[in-house]
N, C-alpha and C. Protein backbone atom coordinates (compact mmCIF):
# COMPACT_ATOMS: atom_id res chain seq x y z
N UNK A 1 -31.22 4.59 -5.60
CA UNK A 1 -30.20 5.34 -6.29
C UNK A 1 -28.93 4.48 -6.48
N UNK A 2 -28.45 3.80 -5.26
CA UNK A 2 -27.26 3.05 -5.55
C UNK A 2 -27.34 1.51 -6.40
N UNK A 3 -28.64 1.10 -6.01
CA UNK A 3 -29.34 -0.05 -7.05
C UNK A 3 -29.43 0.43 -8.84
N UNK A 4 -29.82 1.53 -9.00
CA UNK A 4 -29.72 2.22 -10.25
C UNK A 4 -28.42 2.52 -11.53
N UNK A 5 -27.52 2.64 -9.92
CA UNK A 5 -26.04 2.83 -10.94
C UNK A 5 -25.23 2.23 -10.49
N UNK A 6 -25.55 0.37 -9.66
CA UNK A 6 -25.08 -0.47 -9.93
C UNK A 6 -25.80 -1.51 -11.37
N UNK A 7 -26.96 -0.59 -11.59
CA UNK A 7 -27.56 -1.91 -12.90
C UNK A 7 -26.47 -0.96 -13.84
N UNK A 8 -26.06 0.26 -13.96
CA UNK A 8 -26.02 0.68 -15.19
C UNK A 8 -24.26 0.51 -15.23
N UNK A 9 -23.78 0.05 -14.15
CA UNK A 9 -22.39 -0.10 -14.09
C UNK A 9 -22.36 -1.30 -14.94
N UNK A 10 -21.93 -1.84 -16.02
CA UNK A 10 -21.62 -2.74 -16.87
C UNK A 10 -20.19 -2.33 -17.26
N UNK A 11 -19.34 -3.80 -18.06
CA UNK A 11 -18.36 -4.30 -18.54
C UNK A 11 -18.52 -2.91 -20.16
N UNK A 12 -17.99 -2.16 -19.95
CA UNK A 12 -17.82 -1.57 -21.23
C UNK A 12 -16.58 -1.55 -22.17
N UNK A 13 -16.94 -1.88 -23.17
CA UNK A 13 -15.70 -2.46 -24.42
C UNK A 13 -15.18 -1.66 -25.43
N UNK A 14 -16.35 -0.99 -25.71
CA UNK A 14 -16.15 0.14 -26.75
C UNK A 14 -16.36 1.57 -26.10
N UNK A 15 -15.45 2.44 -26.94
CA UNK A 15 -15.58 3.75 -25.98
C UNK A 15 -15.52 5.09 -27.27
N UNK A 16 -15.49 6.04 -27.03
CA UNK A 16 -15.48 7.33 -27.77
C UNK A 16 -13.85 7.15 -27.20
N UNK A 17 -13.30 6.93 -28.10
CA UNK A 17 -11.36 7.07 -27.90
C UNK A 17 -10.87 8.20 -27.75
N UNK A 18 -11.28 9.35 -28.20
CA UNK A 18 -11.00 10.86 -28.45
C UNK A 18 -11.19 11.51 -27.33
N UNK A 19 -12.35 10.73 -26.38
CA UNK A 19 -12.95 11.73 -25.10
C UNK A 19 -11.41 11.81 -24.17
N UNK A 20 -10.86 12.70 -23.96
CA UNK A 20 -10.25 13.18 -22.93
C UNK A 20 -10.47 12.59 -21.50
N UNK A 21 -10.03 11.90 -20.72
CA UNK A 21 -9.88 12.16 -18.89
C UNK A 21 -8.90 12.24 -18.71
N UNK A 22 -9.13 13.50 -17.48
CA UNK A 22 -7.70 13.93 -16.87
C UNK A 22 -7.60 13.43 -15.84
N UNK A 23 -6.30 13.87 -15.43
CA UNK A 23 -5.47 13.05 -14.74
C UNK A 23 -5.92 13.14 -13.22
N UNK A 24 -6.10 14.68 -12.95
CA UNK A 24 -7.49 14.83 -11.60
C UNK A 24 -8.56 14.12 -11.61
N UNK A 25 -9.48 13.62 -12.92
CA UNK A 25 -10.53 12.79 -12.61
C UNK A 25 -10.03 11.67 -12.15
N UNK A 26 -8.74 11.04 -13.18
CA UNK A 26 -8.45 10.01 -12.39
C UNK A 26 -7.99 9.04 -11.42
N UNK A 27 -7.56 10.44 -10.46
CA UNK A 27 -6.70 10.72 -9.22
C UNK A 27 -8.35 10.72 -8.63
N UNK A 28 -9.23 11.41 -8.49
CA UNK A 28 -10.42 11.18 -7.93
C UNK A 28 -10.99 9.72 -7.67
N UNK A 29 -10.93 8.87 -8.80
CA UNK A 29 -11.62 7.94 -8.91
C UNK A 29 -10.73 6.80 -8.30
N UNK A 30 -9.39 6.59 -8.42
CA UNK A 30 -8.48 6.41 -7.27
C UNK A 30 -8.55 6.37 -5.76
N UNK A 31 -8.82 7.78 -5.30
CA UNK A 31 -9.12 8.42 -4.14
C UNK A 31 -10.68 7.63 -3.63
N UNK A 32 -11.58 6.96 -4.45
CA UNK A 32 -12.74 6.30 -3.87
C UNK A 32 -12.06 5.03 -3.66
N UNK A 33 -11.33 4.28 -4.32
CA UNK A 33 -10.73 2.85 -3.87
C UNK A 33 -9.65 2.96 -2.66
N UNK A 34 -9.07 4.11 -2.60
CA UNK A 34 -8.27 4.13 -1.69
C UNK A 34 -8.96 4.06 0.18
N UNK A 35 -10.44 5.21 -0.58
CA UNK A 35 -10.97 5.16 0.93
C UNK A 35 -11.75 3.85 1.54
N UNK A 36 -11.89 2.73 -0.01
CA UNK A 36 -12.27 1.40 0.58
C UNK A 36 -12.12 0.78 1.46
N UNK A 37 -12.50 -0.34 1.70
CA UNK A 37 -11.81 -1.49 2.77
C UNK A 37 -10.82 -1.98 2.46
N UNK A 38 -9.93 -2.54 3.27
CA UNK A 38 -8.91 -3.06 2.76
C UNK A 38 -8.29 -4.54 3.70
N UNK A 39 -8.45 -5.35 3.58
CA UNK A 39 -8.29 -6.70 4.64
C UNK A 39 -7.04 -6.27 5.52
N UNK A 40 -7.26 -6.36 6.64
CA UNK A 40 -6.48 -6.00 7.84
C UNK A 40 -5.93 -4.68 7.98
N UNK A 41 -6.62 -3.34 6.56
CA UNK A 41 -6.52 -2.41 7.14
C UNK A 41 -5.15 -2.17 5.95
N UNK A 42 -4.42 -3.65 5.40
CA UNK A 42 -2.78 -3.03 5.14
C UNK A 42 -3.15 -2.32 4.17
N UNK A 43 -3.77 -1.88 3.20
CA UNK A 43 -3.76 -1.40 2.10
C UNK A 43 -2.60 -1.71 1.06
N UNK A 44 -2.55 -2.50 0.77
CA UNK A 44 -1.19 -2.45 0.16
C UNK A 44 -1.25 -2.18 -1.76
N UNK A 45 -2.25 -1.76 -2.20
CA UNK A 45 -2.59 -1.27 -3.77
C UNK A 45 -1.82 -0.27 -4.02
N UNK A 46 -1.52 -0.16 -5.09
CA UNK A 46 -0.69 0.53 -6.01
C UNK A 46 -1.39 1.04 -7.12
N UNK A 47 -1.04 2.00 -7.95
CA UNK A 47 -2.24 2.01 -9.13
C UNK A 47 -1.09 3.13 -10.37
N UNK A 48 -1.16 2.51 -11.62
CA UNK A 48 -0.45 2.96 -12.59
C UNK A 48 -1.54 3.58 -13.41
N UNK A 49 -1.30 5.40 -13.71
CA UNK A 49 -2.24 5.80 -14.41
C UNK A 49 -2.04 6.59 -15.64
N UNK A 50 -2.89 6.21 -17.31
CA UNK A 50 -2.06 6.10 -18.53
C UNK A 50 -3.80 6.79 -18.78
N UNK A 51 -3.27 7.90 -19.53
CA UNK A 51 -4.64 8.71 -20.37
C UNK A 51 -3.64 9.19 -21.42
N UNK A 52 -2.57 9.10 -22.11
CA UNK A 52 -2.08 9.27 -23.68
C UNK A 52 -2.42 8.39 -24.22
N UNK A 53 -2.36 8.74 -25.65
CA UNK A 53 -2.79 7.76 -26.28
C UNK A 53 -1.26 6.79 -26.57
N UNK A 54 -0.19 7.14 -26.77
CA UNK A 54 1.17 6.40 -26.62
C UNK A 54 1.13 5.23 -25.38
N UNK A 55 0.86 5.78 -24.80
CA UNK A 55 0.82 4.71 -23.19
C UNK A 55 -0.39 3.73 -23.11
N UNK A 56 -1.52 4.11 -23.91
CA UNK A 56 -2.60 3.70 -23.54
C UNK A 56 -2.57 2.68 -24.69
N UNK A 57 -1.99 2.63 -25.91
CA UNK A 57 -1.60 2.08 -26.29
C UNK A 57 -0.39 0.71 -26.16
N UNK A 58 0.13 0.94 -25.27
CA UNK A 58 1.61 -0.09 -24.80
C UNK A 58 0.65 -0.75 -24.27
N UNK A 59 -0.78 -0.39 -22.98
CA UNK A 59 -1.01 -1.20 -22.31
C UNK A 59 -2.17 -2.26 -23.43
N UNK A 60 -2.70 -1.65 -24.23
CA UNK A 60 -3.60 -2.27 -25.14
C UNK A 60 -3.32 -3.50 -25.88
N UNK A 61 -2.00 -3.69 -25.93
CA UNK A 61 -1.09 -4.46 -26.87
C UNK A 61 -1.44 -5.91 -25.56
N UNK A 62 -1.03 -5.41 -24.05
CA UNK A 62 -1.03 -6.48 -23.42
C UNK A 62 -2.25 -7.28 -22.94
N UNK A 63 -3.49 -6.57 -23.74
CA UNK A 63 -4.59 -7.09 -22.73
C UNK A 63 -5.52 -7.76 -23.93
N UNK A 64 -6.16 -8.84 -23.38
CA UNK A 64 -7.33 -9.79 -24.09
C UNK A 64 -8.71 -9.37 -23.91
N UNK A 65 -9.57 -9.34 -24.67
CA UNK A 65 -10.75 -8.69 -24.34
C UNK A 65 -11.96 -9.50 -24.55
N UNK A 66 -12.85 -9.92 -23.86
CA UNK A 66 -14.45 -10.26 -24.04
C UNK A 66 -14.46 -11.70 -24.56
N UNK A 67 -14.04 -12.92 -24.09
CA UNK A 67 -13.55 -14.23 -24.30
C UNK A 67 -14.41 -14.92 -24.83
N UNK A 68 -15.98 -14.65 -24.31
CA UNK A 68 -17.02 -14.92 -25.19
C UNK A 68 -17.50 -14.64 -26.23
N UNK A 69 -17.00 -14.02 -26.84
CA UNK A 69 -16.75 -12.71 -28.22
C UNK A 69 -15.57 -13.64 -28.89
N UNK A 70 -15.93 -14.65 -29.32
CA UNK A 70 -14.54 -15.50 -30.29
C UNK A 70 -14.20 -14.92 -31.05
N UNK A 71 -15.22 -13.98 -31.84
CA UNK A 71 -14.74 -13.53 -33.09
C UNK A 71 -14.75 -11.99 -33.47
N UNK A 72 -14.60 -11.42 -31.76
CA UNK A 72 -13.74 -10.00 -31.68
C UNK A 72 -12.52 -9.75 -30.76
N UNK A 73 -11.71 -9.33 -31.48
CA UNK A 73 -10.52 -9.59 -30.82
C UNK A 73 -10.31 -8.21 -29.55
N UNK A 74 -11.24 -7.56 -29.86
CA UNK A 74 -10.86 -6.51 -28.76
C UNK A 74 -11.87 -4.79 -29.43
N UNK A 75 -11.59 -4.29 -28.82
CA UNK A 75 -11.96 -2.36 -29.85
C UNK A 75 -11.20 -2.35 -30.83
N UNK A 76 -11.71 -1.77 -31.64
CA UNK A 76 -10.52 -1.31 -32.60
C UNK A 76 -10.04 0.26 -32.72
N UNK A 77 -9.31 0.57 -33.60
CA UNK A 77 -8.96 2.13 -33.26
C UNK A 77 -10.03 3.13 -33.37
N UNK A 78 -10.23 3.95 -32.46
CA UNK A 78 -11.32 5.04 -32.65
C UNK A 78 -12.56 4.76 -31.58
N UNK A 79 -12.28 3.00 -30.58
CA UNK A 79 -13.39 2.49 -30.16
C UNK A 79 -12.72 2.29 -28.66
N UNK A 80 -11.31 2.76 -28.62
CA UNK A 80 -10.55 1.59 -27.71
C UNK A 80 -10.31 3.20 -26.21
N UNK A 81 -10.52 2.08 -25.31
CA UNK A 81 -10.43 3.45 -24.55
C UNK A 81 -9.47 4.46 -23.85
N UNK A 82 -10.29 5.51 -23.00
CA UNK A 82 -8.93 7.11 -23.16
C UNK A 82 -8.71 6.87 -22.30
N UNK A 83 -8.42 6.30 -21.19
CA UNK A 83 -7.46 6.15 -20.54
C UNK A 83 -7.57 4.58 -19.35
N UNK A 84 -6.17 4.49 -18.55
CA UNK A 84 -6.17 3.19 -18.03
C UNK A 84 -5.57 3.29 -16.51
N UNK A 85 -6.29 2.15 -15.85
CA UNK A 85 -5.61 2.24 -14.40
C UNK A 85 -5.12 0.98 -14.07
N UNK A 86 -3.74 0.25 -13.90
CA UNK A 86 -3.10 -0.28 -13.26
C UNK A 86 -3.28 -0.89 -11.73
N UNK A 87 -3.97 -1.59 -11.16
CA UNK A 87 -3.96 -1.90 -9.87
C UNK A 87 -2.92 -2.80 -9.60
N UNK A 88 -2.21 -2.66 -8.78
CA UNK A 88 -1.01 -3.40 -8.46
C UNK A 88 -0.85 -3.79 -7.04
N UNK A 89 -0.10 -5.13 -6.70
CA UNK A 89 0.08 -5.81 -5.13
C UNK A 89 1.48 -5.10 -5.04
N UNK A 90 1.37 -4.63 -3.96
CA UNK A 90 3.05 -4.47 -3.28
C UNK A 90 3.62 -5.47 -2.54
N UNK A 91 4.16 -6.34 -2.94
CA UNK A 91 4.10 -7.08 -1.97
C UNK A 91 5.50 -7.25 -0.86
N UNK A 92 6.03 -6.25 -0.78
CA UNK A 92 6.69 -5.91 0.19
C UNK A 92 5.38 -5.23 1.56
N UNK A 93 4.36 -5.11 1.27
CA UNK A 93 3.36 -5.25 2.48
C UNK A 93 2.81 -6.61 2.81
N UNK A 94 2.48 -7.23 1.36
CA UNK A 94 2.10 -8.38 1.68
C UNK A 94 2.27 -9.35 0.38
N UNK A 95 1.70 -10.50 0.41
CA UNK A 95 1.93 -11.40 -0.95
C UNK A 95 0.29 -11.86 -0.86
N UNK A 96 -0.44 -11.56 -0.09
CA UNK A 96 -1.80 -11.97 -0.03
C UNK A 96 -2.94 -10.59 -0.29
N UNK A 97 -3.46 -10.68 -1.28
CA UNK A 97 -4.31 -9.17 -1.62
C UNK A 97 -5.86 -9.59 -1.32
N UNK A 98 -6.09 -11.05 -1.20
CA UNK A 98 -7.25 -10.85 -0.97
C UNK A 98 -7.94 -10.32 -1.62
N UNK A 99 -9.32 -9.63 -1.09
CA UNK A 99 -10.37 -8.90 -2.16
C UNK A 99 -10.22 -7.91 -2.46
N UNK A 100 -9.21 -7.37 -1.82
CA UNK A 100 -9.09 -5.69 -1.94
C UNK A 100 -8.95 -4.94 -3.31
N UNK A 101 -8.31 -5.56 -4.06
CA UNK A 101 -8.23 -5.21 -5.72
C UNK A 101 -9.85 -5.40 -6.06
N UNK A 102 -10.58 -6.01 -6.31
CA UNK A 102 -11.93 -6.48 -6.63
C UNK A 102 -12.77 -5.53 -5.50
N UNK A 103 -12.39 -4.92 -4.76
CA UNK A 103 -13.57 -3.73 -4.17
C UNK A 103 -13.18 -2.45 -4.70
N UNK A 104 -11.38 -2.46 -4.72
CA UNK A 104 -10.96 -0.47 -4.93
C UNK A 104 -11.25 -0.66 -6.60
N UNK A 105 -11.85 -1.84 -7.84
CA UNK A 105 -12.24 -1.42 -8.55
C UNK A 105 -13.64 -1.25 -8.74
N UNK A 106 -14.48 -2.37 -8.34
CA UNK A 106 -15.93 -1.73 -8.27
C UNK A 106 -16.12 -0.28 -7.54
N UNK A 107 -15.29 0.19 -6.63
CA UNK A 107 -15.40 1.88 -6.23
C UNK A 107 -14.81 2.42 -7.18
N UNK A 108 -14.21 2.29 -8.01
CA UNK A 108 -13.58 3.38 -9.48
C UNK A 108 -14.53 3.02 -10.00
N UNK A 109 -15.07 1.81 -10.91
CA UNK A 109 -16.38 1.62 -11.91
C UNK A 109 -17.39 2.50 -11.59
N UNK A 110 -17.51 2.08 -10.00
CA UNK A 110 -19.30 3.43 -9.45
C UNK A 110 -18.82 4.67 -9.62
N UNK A 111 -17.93 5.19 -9.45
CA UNK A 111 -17.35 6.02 -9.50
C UNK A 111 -17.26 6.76 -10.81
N UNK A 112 -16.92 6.38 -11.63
CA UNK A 112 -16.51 6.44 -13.02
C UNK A 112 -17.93 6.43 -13.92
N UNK A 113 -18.90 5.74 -13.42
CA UNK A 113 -19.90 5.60 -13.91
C UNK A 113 -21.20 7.03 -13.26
N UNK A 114 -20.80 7.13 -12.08
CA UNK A 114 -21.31 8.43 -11.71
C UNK A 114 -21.19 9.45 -12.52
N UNK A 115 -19.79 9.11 -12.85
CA UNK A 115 -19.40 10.57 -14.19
C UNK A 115 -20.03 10.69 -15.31
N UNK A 116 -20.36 9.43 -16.18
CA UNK A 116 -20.83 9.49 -17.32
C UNK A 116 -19.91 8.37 -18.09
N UNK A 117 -19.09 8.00 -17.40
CA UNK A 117 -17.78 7.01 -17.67
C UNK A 117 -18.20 5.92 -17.84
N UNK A 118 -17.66 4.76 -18.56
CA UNK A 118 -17.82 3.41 -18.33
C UNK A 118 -16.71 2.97 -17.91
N UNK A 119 -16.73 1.60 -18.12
CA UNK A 119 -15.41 0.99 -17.94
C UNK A 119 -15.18 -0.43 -17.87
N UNK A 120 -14.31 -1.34 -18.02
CA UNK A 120 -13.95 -2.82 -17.49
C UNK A 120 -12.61 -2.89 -16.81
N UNK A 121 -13.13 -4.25 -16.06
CA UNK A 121 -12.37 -4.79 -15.42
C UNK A 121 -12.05 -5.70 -16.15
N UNK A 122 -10.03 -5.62 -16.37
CA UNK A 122 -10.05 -6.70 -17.05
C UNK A 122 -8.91 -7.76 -16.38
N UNK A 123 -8.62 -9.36 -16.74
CA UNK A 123 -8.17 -9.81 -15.51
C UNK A 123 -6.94 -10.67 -16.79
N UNK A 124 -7.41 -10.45 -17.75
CA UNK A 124 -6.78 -11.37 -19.02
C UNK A 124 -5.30 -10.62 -19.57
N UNK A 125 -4.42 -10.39 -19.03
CA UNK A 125 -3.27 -9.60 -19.27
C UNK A 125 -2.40 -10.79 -19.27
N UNK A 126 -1.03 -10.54 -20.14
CA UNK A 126 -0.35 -10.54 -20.39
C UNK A 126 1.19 -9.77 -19.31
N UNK A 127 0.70 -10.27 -18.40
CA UNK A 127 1.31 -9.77 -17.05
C UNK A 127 2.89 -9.52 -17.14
N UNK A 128 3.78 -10.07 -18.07
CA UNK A 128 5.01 -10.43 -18.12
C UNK A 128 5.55 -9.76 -19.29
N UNK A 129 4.51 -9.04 -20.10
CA UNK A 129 5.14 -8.02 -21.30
C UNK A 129 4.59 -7.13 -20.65
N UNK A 130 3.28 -7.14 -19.77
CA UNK A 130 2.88 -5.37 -19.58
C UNK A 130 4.17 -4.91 -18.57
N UNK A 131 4.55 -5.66 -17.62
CA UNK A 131 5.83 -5.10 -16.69
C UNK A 131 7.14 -4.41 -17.42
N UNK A 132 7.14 -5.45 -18.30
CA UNK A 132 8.57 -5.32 -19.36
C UNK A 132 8.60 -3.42 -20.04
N UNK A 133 6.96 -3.94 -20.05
CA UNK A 133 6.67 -2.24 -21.34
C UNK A 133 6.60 -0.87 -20.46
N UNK A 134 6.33 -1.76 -19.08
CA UNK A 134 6.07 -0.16 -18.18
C UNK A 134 7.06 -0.01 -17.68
N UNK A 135 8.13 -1.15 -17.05
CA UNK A 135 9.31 -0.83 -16.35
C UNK A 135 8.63 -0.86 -15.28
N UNK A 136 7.73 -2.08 -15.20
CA UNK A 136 7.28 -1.94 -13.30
C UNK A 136 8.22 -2.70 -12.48
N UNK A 137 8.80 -2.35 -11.32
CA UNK A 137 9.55 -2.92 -10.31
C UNK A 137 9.00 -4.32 -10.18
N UNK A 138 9.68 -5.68 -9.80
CA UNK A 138 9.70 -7.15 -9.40
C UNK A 138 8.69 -6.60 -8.03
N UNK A 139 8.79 -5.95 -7.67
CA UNK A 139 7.86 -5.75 -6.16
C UNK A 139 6.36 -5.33 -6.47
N UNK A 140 5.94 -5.35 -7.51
CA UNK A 140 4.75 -4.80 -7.53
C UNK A 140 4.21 -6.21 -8.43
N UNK A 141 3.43 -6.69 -8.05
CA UNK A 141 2.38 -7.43 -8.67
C UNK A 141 1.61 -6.71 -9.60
N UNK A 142 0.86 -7.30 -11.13
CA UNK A 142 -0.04 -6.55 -11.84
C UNK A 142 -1.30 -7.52 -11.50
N UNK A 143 -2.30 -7.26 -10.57
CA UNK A 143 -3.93 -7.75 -10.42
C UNK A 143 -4.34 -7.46 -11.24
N UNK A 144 -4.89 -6.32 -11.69
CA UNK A 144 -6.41 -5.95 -12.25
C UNK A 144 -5.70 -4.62 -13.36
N UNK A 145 -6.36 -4.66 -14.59
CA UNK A 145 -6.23 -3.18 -15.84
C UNK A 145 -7.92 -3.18 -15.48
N UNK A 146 -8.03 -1.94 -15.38
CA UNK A 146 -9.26 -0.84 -15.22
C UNK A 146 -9.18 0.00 -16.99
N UNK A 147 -9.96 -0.43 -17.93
CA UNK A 147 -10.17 0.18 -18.90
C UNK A 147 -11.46 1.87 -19.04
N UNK A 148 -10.77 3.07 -18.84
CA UNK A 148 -12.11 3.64 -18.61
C UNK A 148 -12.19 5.01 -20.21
N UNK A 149 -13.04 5.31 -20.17
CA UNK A 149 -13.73 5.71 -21.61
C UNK A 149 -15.12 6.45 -21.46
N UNK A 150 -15.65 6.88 -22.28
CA UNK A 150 -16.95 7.45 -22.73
C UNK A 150 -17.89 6.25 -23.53
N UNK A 151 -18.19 5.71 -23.10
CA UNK A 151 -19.04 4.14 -23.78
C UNK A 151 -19.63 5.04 -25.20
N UNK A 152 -19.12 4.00 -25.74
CA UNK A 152 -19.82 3.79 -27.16
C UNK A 152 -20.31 2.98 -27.52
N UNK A 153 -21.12 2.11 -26.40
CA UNK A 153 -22.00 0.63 -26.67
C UNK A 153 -22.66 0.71 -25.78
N UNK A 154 -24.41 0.22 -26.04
CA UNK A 154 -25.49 -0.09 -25.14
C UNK A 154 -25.24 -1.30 -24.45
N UNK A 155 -25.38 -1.22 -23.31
CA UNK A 155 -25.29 -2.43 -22.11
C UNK A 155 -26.42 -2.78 -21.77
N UNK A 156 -26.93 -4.03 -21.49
CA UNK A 156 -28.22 -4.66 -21.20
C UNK A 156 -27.77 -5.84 -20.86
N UNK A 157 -29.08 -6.43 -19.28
CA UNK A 157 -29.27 -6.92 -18.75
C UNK A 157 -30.43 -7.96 -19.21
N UNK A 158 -29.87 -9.27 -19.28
CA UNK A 158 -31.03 -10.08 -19.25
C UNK A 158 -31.58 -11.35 -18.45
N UNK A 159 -32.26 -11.24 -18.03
CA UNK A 159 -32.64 -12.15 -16.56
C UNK A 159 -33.10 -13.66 -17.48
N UNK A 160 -32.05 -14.51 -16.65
CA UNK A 160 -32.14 -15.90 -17.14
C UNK A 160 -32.46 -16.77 -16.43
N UNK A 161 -33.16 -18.06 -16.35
CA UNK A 161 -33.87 -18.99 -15.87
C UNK A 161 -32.53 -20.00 -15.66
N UNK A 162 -32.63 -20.89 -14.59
CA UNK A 162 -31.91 -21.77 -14.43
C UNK A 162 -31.71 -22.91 -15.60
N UNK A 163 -30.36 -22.81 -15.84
CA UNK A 163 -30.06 -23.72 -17.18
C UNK A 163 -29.37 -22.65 -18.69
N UNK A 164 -29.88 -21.59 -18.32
CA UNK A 164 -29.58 -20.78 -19.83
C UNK A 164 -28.32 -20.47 -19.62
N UNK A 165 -27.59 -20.38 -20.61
CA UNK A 165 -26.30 -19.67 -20.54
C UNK A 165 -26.09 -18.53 -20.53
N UNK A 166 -24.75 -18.11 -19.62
CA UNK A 166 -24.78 -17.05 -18.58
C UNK A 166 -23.17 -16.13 -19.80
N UNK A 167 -23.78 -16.58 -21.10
CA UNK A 167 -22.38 -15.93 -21.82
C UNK A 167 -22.77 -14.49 -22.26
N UNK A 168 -22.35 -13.73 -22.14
CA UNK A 168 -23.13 -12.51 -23.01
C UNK A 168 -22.33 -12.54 -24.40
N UNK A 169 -23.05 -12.05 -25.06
CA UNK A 169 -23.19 -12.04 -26.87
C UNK A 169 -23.78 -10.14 -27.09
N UNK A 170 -23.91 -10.34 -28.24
CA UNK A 170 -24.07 -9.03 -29.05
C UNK A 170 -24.78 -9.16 -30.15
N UNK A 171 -26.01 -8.47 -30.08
CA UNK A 171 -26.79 -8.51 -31.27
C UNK A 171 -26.46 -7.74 -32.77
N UNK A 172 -27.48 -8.12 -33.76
CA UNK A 172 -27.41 -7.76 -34.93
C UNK A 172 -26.88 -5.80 -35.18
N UNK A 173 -27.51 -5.24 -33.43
CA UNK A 173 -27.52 -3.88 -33.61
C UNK A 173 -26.25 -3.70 -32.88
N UNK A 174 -25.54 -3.87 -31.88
CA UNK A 174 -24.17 -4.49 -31.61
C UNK A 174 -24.55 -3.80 -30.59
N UNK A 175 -26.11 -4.67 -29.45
CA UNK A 175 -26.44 -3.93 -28.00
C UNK A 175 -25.58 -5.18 -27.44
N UNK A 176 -24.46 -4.96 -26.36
CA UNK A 176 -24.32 -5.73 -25.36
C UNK A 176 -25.29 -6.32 -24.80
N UNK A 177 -25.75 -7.83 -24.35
CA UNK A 177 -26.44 -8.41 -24.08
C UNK A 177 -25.91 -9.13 -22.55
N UNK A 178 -25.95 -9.12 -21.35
CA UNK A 178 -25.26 -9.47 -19.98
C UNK A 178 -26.69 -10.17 -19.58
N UNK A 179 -26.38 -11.42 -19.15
CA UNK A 179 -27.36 -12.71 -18.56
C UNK A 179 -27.12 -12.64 -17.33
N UNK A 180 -27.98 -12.73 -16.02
CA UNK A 180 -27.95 -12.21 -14.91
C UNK A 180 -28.97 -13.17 -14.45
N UNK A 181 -28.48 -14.47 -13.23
CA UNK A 181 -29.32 -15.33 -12.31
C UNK A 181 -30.40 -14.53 -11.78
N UNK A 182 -31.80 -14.86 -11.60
CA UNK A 182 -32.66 -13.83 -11.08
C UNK A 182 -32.56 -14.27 -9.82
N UNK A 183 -32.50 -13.26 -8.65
CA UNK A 183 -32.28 -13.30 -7.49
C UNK A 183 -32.79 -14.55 -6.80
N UNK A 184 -34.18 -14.85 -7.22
CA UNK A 184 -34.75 -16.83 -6.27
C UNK A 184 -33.91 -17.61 -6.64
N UNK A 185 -33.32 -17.63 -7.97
CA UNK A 185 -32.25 -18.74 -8.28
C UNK A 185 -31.06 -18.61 -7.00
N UNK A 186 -30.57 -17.49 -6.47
CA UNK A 186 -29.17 -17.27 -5.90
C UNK A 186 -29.12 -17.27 -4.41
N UNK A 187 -30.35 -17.33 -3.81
CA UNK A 187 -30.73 -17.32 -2.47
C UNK A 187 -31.15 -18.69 -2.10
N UNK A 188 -30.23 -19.41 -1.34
CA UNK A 188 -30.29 -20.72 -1.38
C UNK A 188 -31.04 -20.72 0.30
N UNK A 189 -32.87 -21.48 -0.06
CA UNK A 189 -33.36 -21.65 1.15
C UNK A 189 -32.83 -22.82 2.22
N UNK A 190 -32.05 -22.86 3.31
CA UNK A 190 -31.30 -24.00 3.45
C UNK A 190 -32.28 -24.27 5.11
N UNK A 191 -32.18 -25.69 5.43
CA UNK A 191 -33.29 -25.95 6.61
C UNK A 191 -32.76 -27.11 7.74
């Protein structure tokens, strides 16, 4: 079961823009990263949360999308998604975050994806206009934008042989295509 809806947890780009999440779902999906691990316990995450389309927009302006995709610059209107989560360092707890951003979002993605949700993680921001546009305090670091939505694109997995490239692309029918080391490649027998 948890092998199942970690295959189906994928990078989602395009979304049904119109679908509604509220602000309780996304206080829920929050509430699973919060109960994560957190290195030494400090917790020190923060999380900014935008489901208008006004807001969801300011943050859209700051973010880069799908780098292997040269020649899409991102969703376009009607594709782009309903709402967004902010993960942020406090670093008046600490200046070191460690993994903790990169676990409390794979627990929103499973999470989110339990629902019927997709979503990405995205790491390509524009860190220094998104602060400007939100009015985030000098004390908060911006880690990670959590893009989440109603997918409006097929995600697929394709198991690649040592040597193939590990870029994903998009076919003629516009199925997401994700290249994935098959497990003998990644298990290094050492003696």
């Amino acid at each position: 079961m948890l092998k199942e809806l970690i295959r189906k947890n994928r990078s989602v780009r395009r979304f049904y823009e119109e679908y509604y999440i509220s602000l309780e779902t996304i206080e829920d999906l929050i509430d699973l990263a919060r109960l994560s691990p957190s290195a030494a316990n400090l917790q020190p995450l923060k999380y900014i949360i935008s489901n208008t389309p006004e807001r969801n927009e300011e943050i859209f302006l700051h973010l880069s999308w799908a780098g292997y995709l040269k020649d899409w610059p991102g969703p376009e209107k009607g594709e782009r998604p309903s709402a967004y989560i902010i993960i942020l360092g406090d670093t008046e707890i600490t200046t070191n975050f460690s993994c903790d951003h990169g676990i409390a979002a794979q627990s929103i993605l499973l999470g989110a994806r339990e629902l019927g949700l997709g979503g990405c993680i995205i790491g390509a921001i524009n860190r220094k206009g998104l602060a400007k546009a939100l009015n985030i305090p000098k004390r908060y670091e911006i880690l990670l934008v959590i893009a989440l939505g109603k997918p409006k694109e097929e995600v697929v997995i394709e198991e690649i042989a040592p040597g193939e490239s590990i870029k994903y692309w998009r076919d003629e029918k516009g199925v997401h295509h994700v290249p994935k080391r098959r497990l003998r490649d990644i298990i290094l027998q050492l003696e």
